[in-house]
PDB file of N, CA and C in Angstrom:
ATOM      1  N   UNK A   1      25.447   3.214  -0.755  1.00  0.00           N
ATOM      2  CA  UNK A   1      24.663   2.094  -1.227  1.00  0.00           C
ATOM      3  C   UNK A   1      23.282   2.063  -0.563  1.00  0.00           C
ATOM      4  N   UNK A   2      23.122   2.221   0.889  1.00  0.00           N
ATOM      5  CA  UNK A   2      22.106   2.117   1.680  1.00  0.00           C
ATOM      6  C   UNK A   2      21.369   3.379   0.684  1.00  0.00           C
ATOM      7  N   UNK A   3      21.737   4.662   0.497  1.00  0.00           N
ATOM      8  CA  UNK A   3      21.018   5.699  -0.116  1.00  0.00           C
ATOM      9  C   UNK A   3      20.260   5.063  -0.939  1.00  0.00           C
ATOM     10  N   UNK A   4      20.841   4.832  -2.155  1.00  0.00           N
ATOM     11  CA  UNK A   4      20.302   4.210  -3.456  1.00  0.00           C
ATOM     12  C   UNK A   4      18.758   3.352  -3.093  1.00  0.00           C
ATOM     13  N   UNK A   5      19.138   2.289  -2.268  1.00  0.00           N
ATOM     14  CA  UNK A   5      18.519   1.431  -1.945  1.00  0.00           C
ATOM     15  C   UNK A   5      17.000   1.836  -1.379  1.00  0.00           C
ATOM     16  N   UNK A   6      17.243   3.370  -0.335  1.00  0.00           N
ATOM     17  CA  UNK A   6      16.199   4.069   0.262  1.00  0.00           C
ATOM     18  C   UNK A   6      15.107   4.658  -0.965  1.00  0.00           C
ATOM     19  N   UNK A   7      16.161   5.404  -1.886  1.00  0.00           N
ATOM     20  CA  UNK A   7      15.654   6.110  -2.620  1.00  0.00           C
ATOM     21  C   UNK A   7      14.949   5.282  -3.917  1.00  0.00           C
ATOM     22  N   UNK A   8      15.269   4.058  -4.337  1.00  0.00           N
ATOM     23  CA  UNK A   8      14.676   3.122  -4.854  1.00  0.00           C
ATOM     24  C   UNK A   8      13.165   2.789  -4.011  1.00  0.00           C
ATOM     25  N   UNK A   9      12.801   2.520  -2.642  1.00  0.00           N
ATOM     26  CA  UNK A   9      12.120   2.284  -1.916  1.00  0.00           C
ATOM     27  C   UNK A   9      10.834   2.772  -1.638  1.00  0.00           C
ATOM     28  N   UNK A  10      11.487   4.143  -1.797  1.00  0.00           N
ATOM     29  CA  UNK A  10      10.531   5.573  -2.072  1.00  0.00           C
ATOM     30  C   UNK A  10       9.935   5.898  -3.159  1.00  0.00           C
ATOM     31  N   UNK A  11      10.697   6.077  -4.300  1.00  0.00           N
ATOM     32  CA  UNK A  11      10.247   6.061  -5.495  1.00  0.00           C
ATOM     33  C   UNK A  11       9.127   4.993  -5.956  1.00  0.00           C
ATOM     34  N   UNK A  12       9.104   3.957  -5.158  1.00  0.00           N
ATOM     35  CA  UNK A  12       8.376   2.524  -5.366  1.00  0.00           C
ATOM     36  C   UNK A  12       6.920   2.973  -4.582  1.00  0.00           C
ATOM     37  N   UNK A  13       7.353   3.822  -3.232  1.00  0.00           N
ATOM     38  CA  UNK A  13       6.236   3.908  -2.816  1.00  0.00           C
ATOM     39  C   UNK A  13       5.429   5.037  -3.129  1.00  0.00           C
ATOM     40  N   UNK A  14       6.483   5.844  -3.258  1.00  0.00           N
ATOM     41  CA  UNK A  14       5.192   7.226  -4.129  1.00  0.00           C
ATOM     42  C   UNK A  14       4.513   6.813  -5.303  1.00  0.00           C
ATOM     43  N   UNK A  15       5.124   5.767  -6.259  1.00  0.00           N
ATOM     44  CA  UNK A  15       4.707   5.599  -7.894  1.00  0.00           C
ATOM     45  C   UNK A  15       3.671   4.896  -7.552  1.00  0.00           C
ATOM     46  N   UNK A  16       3.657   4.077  -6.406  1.00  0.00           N
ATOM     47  CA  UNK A  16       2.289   2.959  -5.856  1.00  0.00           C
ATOM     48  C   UNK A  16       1.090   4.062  -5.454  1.00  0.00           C
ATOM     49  N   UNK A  17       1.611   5.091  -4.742  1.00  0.00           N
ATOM     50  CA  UNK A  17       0.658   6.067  -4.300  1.00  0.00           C
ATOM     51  C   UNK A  17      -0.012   6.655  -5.352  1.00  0.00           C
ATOM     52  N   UNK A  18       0.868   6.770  -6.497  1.00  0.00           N
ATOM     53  CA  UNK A  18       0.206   7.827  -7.365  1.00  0.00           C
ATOM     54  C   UNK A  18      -0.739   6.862  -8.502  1.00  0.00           C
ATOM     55  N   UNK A  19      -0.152   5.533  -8.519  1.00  0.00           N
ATOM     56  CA  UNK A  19      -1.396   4.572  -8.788  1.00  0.00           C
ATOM     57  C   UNK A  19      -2.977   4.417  -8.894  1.00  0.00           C
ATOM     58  N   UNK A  20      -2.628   4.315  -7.178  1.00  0.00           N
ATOM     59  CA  UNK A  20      -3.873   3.898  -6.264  1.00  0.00           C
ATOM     60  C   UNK A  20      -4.629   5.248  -6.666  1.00  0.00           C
ATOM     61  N   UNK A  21      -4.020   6.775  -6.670  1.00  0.00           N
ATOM     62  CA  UNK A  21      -4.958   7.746  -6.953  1.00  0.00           C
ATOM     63  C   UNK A  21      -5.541   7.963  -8.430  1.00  0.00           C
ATOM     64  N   UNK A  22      -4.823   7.467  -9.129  1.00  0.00           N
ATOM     65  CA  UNK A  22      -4.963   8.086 -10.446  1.00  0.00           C
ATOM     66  C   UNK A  22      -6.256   6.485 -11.164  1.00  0.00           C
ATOM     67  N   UNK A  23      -5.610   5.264 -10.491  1.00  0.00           N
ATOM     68  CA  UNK A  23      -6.739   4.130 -10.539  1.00  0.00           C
ATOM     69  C   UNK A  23      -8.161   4.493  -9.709  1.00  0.00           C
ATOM     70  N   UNK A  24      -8.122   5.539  -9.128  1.00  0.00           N
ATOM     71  CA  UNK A  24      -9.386   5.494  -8.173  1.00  0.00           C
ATOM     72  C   UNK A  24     -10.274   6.294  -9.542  1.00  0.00           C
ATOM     73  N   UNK A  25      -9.314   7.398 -10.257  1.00  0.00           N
ATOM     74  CA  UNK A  25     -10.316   8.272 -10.596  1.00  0.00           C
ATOM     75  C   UNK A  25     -10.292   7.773 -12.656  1.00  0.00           C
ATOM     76  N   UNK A  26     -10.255   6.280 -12.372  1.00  0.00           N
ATOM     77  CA  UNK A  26     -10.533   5.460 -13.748  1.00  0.00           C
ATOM     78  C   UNK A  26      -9.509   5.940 -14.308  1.00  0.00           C
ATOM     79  N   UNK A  27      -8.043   5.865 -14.062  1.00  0.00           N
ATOM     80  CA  UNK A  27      -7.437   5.391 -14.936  1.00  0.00           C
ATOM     81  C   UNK A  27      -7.172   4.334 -16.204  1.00  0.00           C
ATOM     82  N   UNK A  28      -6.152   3.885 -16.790  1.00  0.00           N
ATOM     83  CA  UNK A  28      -5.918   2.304 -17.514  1.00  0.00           C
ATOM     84  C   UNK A  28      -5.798   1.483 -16.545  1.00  0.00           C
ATOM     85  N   UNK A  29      -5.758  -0.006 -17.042  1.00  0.00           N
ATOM     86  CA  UNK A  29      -5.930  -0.810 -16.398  1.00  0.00           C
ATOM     87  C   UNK A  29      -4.370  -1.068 -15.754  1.00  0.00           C
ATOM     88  N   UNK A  30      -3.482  -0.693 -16.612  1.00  0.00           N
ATOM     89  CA  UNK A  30      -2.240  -0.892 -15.298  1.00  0.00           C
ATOM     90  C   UNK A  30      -2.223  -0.570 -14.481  1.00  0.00           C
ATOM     91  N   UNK A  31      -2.841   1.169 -14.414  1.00  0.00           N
ATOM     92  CA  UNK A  31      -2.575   1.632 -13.059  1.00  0.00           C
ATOM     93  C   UNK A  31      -3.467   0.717 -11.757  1.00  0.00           C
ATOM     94  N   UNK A  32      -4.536   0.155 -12.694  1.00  0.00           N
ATOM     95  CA  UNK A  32      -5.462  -0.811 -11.392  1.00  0.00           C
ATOM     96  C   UNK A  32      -4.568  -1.798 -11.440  1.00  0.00           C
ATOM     97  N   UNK A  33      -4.037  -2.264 -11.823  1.00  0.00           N
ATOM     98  CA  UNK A  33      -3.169  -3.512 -11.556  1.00  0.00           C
ATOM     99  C   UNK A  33      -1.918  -3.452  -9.977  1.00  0.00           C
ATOM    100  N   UNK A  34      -1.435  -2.185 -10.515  1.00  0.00           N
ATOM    101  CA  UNK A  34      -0.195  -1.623  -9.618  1.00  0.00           C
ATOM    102  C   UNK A  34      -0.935  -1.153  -8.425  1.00  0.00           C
ATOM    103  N   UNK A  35      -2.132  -0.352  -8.151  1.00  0.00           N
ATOM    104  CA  UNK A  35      -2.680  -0.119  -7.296  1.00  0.00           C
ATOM    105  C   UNK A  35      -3.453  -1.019  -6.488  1.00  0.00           C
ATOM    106  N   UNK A  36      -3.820  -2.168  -7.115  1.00  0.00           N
ATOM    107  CA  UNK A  36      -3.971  -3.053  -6.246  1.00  0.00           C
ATOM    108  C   UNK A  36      -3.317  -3.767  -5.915  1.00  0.00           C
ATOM    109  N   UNK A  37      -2.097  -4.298  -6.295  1.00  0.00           N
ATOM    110  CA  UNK A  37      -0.663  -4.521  -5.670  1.00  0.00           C
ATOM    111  C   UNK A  37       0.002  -3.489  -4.383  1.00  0.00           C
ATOM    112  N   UNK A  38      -0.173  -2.673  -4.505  1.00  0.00           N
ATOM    113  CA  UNK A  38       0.205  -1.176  -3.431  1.00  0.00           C
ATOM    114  C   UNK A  38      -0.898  -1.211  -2.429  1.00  0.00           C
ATOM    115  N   UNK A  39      -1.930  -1.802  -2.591  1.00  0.00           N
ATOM    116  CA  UNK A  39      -2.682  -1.516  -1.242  1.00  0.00           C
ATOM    117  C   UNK A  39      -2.454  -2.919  -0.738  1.00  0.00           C
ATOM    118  N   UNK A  40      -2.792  -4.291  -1.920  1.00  0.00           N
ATOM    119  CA  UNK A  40      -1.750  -5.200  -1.204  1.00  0.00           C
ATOM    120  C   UNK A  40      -0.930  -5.370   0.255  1.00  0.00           C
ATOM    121  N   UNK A  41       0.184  -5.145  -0.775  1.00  0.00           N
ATOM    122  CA  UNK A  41       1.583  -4.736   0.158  1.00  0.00           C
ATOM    123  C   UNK A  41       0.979  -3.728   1.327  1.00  0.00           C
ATOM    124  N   UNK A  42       0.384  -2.902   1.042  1.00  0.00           N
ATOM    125  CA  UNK A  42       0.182  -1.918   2.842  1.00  0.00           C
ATOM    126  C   UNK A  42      -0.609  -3.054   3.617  1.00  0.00           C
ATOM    127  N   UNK A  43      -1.167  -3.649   2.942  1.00  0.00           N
ATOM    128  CA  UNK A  43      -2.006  -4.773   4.228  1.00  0.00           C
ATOM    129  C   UNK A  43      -0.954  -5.712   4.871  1.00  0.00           C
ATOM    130  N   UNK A  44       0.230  -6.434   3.956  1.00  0.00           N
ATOM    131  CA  UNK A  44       0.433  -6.926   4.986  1.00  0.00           C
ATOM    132  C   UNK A  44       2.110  -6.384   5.337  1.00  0.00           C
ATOM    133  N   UNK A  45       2.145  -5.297   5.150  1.00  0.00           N
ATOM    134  CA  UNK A  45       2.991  -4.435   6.393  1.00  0.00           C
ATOM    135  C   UNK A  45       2.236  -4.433   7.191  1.00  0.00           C
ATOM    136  N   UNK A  46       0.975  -4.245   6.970  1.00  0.00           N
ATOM    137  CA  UNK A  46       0.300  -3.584   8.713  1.00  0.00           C
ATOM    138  C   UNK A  46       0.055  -4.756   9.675  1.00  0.00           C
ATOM    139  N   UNK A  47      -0.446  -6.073   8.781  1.00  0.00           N
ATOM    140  CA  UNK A  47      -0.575  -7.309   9.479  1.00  0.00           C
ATOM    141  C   UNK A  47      -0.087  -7.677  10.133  1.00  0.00           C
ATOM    142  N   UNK A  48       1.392  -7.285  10.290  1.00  0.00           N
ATOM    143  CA  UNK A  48       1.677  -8.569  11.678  1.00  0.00           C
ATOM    144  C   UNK A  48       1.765  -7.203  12.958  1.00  0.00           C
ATOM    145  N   UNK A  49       1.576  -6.043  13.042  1.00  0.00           N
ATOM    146  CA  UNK A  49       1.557  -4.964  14.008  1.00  0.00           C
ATOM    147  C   UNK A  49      -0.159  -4.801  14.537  1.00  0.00           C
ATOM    148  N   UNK A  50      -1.218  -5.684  13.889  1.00  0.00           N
ATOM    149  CA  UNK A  50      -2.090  -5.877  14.527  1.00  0.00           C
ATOM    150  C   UNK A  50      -2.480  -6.872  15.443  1.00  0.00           C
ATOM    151  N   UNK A  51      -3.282  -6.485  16.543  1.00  0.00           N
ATOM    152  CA  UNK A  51      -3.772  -7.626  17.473  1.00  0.00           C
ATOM    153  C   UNK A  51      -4.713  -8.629  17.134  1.00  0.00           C
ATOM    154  N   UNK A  52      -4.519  -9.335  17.777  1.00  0.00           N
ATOM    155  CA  UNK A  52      -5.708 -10.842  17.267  1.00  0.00           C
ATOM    156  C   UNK A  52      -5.664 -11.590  16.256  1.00  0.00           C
ATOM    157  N   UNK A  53      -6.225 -11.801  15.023  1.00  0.00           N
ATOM    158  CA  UNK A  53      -6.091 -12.630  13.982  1.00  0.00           C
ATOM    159  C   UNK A  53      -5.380 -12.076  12.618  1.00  0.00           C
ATOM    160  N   UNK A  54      -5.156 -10.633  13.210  1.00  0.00           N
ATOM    161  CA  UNK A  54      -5.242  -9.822  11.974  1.00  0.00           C
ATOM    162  C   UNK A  54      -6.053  -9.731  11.073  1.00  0.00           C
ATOM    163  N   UNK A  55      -7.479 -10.208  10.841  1.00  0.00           N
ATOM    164  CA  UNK A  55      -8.552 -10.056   9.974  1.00  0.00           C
ATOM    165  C   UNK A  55      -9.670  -8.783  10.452  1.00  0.00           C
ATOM    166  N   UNK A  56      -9.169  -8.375  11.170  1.00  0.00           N
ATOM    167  CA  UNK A  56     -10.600  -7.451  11.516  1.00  0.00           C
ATOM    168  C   UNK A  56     -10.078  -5.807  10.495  1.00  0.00           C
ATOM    169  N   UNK A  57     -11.377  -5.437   9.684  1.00  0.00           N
ATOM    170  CA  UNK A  57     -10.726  -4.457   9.115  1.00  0.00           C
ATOM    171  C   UNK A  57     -11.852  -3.701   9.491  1.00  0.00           C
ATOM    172  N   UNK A  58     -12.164  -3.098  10.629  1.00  0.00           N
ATOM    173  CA  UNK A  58     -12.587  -2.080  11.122  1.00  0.00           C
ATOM    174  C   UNK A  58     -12.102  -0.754  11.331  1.00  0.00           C
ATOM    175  N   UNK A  59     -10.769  -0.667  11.523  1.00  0.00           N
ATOM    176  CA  UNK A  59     -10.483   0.764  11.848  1.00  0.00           C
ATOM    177  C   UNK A  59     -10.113   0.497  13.158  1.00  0.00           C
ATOM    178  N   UNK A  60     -10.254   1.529  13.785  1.00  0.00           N
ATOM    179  CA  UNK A  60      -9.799   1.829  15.349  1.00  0.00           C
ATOM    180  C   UNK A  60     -11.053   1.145  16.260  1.00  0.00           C
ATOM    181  N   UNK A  61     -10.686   0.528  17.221  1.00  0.00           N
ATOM    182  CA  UNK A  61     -11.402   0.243  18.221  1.00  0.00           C
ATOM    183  C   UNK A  61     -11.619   1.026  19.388  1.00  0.00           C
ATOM    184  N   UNK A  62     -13.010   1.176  19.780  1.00  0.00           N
ATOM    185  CA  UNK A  62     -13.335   2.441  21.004  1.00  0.00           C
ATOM    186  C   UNK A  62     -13.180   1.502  21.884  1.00  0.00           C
ATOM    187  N   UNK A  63     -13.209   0.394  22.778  1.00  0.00           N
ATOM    188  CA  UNK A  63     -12.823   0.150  23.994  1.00  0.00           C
ATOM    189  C   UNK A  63     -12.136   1.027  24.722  1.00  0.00           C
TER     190      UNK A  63
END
């Protein structure tokens, strides 16, 4: 069951990946729809593993 569930997960995230690429290079408008849903969702996975307010979208900090 856990399999299924992984492999559902994956499939979700490659089809988001292949979105975001295929919307970059002017796809239809679904794929912009789904691809901006997929970068979405990566923001706030990453959000709560950042420091401070979580609003700073700089990249890496040199300190």
């Amino acid at each position: 069951m856990i399999l299924v569930l992984l492999s559902a997960v994956l499939l979700l995230v490659v089809g988001g990946c292949v979105c975001v690429v295929w919307a970059a290079r002017g796809g239809p408008r679904w794929t912009r729809v789904v691809a901006r849903g997929t970068l979405l969702a990566g923001e706030l996975v990453r959000a709560p593993g950042r420091g401070g307010n979580g609003r700073s979208h700089g990249g890496r900090s040199d300190d």
